[in-house]
C-alpha atoms as a PDB file:
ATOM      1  CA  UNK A   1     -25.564  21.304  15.606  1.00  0.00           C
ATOM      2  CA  UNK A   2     -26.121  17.733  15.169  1.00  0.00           C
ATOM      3  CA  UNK A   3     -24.908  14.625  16.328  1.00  0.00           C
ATOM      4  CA  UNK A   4     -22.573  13.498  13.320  1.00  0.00           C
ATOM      5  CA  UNK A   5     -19.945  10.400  12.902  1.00  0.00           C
ATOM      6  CA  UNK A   6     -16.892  10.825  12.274  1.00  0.00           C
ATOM      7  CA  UNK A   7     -14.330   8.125  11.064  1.00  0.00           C
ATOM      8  CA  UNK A   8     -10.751   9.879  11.655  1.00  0.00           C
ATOM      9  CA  UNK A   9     -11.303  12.780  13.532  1.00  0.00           C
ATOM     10  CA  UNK A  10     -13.143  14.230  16.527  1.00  0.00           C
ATOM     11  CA  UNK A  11     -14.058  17.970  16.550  1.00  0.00           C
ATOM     12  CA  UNK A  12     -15.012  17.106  20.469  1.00  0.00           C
ATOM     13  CA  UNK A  13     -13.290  20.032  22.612  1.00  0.00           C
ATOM     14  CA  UNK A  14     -13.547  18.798  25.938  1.00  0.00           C
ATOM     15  CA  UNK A  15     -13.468  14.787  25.189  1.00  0.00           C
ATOM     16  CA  UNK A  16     -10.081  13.028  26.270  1.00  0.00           C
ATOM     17  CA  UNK A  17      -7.295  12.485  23.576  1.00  0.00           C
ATOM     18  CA  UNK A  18      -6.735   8.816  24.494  1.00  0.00           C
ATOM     19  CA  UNK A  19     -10.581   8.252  23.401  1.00  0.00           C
ATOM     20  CA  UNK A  20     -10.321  10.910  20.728  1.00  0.00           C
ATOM     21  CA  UNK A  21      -7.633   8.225  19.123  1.00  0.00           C
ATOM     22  CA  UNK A  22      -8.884   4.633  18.808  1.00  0.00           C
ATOM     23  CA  UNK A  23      -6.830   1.960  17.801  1.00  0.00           C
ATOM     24  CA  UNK A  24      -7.780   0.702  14.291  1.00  0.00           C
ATOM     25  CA  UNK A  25      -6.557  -2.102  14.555  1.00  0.00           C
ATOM     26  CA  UNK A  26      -7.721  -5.812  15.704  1.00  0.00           C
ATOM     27  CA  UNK A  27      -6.821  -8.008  18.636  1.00  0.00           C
ATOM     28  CA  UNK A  28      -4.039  -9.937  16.043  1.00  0.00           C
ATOM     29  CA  UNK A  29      -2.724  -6.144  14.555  1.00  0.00           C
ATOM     30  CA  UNK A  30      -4.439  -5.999  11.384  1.00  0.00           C
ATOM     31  CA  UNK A  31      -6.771  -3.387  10.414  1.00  0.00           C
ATOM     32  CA  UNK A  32     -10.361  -4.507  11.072  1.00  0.00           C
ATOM     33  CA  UNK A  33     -12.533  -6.392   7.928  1.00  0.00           C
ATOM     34  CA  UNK A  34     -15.665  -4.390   7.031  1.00  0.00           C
ATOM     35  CA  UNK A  35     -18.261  -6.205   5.213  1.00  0.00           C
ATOM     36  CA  UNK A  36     -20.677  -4.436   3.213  1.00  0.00           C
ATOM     37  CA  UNK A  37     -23.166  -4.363   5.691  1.00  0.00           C
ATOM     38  CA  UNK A  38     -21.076  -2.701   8.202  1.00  0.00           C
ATOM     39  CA  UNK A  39     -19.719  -0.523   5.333  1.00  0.00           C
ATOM     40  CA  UNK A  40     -23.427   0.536   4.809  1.00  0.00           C
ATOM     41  CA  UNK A  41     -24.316   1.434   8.300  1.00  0.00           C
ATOM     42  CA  UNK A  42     -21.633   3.624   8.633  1.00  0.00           C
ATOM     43  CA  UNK A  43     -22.831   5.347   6.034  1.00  0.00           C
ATOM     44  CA  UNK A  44     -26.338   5.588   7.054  1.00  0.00           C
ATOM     45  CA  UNK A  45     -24.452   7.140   9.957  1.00  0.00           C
ATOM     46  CA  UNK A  46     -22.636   9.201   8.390  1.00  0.00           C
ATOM     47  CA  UNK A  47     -25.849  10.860   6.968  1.00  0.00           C
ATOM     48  CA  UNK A  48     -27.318  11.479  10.244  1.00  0.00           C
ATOM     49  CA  UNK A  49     -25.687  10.195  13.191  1.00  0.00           C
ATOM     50  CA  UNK A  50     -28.779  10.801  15.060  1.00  0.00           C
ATOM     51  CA  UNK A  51     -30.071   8.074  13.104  1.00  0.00           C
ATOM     52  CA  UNK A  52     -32.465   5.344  14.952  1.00  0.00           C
ATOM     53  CA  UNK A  53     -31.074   1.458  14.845  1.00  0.00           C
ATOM     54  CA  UNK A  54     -34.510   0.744  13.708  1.00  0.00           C
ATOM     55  CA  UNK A  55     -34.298   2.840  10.772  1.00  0.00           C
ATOM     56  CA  UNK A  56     -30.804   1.769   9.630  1.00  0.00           C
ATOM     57  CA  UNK A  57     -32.140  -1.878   9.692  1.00  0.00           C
ATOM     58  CA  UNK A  58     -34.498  -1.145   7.419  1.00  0.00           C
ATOM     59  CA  UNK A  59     -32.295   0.107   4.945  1.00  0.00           C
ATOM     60  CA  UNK A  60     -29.460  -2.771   5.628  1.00  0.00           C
ATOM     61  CA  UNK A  61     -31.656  -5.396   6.394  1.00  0.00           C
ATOM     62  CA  UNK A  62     -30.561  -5.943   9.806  1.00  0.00           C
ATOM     63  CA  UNK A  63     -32.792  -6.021  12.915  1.00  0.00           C
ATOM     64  CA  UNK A  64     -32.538  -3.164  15.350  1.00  0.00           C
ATOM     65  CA  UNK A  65     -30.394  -5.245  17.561  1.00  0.00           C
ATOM     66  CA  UNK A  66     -28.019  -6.465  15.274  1.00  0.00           C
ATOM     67  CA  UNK A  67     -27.246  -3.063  14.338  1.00  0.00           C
ATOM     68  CA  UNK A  68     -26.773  -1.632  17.881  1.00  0.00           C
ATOM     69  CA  UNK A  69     -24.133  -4.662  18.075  1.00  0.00           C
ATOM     70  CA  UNK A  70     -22.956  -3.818  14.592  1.00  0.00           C
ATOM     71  CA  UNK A  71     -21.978   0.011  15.894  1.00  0.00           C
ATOM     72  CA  UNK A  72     -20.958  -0.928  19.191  1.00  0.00           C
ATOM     73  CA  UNK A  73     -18.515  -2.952  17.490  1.00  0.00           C
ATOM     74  CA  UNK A  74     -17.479  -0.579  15.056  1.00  0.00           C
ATOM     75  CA  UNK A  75     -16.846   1.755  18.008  1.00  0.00           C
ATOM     76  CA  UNK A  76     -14.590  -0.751  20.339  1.00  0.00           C
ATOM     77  CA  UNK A  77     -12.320  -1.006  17.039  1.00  0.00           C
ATOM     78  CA  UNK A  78     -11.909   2.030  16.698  1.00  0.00           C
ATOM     79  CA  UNK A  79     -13.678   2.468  12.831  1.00  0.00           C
ATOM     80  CA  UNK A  80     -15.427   5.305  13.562  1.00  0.00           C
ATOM     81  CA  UNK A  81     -16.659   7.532  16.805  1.00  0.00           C
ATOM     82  CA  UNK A  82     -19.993   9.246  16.951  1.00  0.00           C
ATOM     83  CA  UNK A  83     -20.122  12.874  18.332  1.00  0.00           C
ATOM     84  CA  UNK A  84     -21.498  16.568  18.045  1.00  0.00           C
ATOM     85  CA  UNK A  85     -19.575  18.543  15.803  1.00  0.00           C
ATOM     86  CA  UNK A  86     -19.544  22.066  16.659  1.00  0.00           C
ATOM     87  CA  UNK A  87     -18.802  25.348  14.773  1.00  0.00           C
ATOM     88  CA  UNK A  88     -16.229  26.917  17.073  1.00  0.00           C
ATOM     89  CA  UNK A  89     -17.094  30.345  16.522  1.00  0.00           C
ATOM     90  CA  UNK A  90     -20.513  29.483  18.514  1.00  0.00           C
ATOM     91  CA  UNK A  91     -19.005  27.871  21.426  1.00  0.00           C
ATOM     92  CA  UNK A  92     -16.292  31.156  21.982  1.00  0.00           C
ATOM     93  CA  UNK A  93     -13.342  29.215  19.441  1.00  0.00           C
ATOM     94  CA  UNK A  94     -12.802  32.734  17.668  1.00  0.00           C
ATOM     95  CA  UNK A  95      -9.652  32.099  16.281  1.00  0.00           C
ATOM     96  CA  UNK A  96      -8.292  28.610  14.485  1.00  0.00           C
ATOM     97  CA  UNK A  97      -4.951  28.144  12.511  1.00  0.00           C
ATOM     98  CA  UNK A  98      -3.144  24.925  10.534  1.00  0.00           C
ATOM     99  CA  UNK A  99       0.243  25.244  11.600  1.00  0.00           C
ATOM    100  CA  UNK A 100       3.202  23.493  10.150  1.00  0.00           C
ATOM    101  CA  UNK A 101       5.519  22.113  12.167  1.00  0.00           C
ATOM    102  CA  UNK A 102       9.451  21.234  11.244  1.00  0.00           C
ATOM    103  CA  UNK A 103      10.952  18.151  13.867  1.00  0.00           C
ATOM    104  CA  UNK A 104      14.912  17.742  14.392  1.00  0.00           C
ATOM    105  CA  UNK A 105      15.200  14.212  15.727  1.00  0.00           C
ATOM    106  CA  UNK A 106      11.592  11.605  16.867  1.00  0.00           C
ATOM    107  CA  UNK A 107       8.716  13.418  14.497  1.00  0.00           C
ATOM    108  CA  UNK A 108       6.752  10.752  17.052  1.00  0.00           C
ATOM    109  CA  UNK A 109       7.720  12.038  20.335  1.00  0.00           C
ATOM    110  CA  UNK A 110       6.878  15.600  19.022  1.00  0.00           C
ATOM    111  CA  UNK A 111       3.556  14.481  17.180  1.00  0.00           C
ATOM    112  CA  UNK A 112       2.799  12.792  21.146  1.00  0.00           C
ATOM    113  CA  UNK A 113       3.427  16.346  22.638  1.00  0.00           C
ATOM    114  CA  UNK A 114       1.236  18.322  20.464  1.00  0.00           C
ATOM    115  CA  UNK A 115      -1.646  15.864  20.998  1.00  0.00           C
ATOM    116  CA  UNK A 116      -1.823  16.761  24.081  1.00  0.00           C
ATOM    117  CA  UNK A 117      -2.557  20.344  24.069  1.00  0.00           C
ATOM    118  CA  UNK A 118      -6.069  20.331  24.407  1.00  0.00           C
ATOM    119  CA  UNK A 119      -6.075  23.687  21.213  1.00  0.00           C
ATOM    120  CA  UNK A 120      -4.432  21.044  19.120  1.00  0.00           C
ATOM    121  CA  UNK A 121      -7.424  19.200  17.491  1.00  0.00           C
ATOM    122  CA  UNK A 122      -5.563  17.734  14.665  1.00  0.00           C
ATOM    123  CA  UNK A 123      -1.882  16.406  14.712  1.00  0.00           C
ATOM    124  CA  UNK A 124      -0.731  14.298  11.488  1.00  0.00           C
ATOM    125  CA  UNK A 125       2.682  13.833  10.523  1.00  0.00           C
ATOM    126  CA  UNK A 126       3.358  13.910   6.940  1.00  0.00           C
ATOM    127  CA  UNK A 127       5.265  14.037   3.939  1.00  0.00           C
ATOM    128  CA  UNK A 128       6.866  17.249   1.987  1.00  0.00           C
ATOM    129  CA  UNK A 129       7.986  20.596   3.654  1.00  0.00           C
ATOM    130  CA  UNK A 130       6.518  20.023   7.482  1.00  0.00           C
ATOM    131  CA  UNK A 131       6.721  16.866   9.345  1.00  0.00           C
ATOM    132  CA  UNK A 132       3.726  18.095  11.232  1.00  0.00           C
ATOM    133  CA  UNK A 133       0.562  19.752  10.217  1.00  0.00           C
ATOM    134  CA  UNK A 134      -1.467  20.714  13.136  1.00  0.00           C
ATOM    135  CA  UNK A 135      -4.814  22.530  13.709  1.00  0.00           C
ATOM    136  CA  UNK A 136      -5.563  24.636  16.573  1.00  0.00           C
ATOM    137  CA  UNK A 137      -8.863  25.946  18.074  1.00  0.00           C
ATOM    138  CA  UNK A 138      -8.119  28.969  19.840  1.00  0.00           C
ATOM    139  CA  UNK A 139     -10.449  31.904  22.205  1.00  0.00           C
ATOM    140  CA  UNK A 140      -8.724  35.166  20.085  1.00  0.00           C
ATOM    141  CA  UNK A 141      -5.334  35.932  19.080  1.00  0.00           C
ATOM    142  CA  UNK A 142      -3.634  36.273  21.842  1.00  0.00           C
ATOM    143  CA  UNK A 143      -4.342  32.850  22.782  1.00  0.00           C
ATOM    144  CA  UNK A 144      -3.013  31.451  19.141  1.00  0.00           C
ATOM    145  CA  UNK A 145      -0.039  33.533  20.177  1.00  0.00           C
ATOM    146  CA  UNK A 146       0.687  31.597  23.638  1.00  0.00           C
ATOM    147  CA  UNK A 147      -0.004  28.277  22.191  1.00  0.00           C
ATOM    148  CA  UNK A 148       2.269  28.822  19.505  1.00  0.00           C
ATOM    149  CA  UNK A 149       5.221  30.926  20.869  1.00  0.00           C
ATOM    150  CA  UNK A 150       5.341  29.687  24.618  1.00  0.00           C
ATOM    151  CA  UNK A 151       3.620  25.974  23.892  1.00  0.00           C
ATOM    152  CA  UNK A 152       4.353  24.459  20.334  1.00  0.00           C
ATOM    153  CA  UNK A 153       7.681  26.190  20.065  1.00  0.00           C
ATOM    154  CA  UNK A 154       8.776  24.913  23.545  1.00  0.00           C
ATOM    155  CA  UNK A 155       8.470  20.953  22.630  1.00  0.00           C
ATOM    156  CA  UNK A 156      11.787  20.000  22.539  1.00  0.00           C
ATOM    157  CA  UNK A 157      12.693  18.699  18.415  1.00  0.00           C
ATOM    158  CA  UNK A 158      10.420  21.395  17.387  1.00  0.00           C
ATOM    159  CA  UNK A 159      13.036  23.119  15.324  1.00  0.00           C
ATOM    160  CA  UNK A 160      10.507  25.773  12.891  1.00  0.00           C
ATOM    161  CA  UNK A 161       6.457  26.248  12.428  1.00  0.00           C
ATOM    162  CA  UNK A 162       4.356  28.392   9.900  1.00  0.00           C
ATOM    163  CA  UNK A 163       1.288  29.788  10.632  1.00  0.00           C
ATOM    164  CA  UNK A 164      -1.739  29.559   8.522  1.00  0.00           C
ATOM    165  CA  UNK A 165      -4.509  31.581  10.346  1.00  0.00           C
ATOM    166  CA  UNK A 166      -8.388  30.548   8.611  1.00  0.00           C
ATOM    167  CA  UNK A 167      -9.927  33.846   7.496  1.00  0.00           C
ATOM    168  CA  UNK A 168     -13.049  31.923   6.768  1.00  0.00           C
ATOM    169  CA  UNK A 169     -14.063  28.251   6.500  1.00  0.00           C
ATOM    170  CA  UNK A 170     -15.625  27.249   3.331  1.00  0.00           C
ATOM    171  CA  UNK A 171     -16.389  23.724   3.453  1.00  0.00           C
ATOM    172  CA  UNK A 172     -15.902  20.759   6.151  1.00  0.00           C
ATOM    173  CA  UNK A 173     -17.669  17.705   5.619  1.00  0.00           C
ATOM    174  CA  UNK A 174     -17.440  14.554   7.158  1.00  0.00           C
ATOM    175  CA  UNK A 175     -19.592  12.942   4.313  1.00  0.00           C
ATOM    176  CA  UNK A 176     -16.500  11.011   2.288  1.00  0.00           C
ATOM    177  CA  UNK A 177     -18.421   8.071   2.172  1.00  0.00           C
ATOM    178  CA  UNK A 178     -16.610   4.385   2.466  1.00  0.00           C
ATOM    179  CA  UNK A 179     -15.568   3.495  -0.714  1.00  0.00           C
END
């Protein structure tokens, strides 16, 4: 597939989770400003993150190389990363799951330990009946089955999870635009 951006989350299986998390914040801790320019070139991006600098110039009105310094800046803060996006059937991921996750005690410290399982591609914590929702990119069943049982289950403060195995994937889009 193609080279696509994406803002909040990396579908890059082999790619470090310390880069697969930027910051998003500044040097003095507040989210970074995004003027409309930089608002529009992500979503030039977004569209086709393959996309030449020249090209998205034309369409901001930017030269090429104040775009290239526009992205590379959006990149050191952390607004958005640019990589393939894979189906994971086609690269041997047979099997993929959202599991929810129940924490006695630092939701944190457990949300840290799941994140770095390389089959855990997702990790948010959230609000309502699981602290954790996680997905997982697995070879087959029997590897969902370790991961689970011997890996997730194993964190200490994991007290429950549910299962939700994907029978088939209907839509995923990184195309929500910037608002």
């Amino acid at each position: 597939m193609h080279s696509d951006l994406v803002a909040s989350r990396s579908a890059d299986q082999k790619g470090s989770r310390e880069h697969r998390e930027p910051s998003r914040e500044s040097r003095n801790g507040s989210s970074p400003q995004l003027d409309a320019v930089s608002l529009a070139i992500i979503e030039q991006l977004q569209e086709d993150g393959r996309r030449p600098y020249a090209a998205i110039g034309k369409a901001v009105g930017l030269s090429e190389a104040a775009v290239r310094q526009r992205v590379q800046k959006l990149l050191d803060q952390g607004v958005m990363q640019i990589v393939a996006v894979t189906d994971p059937l086609t690269v041997g991921f047979r099997r993929q799951a959202m599991v929810g996750v129940n924490v006695e005690g630092d939701v944190e410290a457990v949300a840290d330990a799941l994140s770095a399982m390389s089959e855990c591609e997702y990790v948010v914590m959230t609000a309502g009946s699981f602290d954790l929702m996680v997905e997982i990119v697995c070879e087959d069943d029997d590897h969902l089955l370790d991961v689970i049982n011997k890996r997730i289950r194993a964190v200490p403060g994991v007290r429950s999870t549910e299962s939700f195995v994907y029978l088939k994937l209907k839509k995923q889009t990184y195309m929500w635009g910037t608002r």
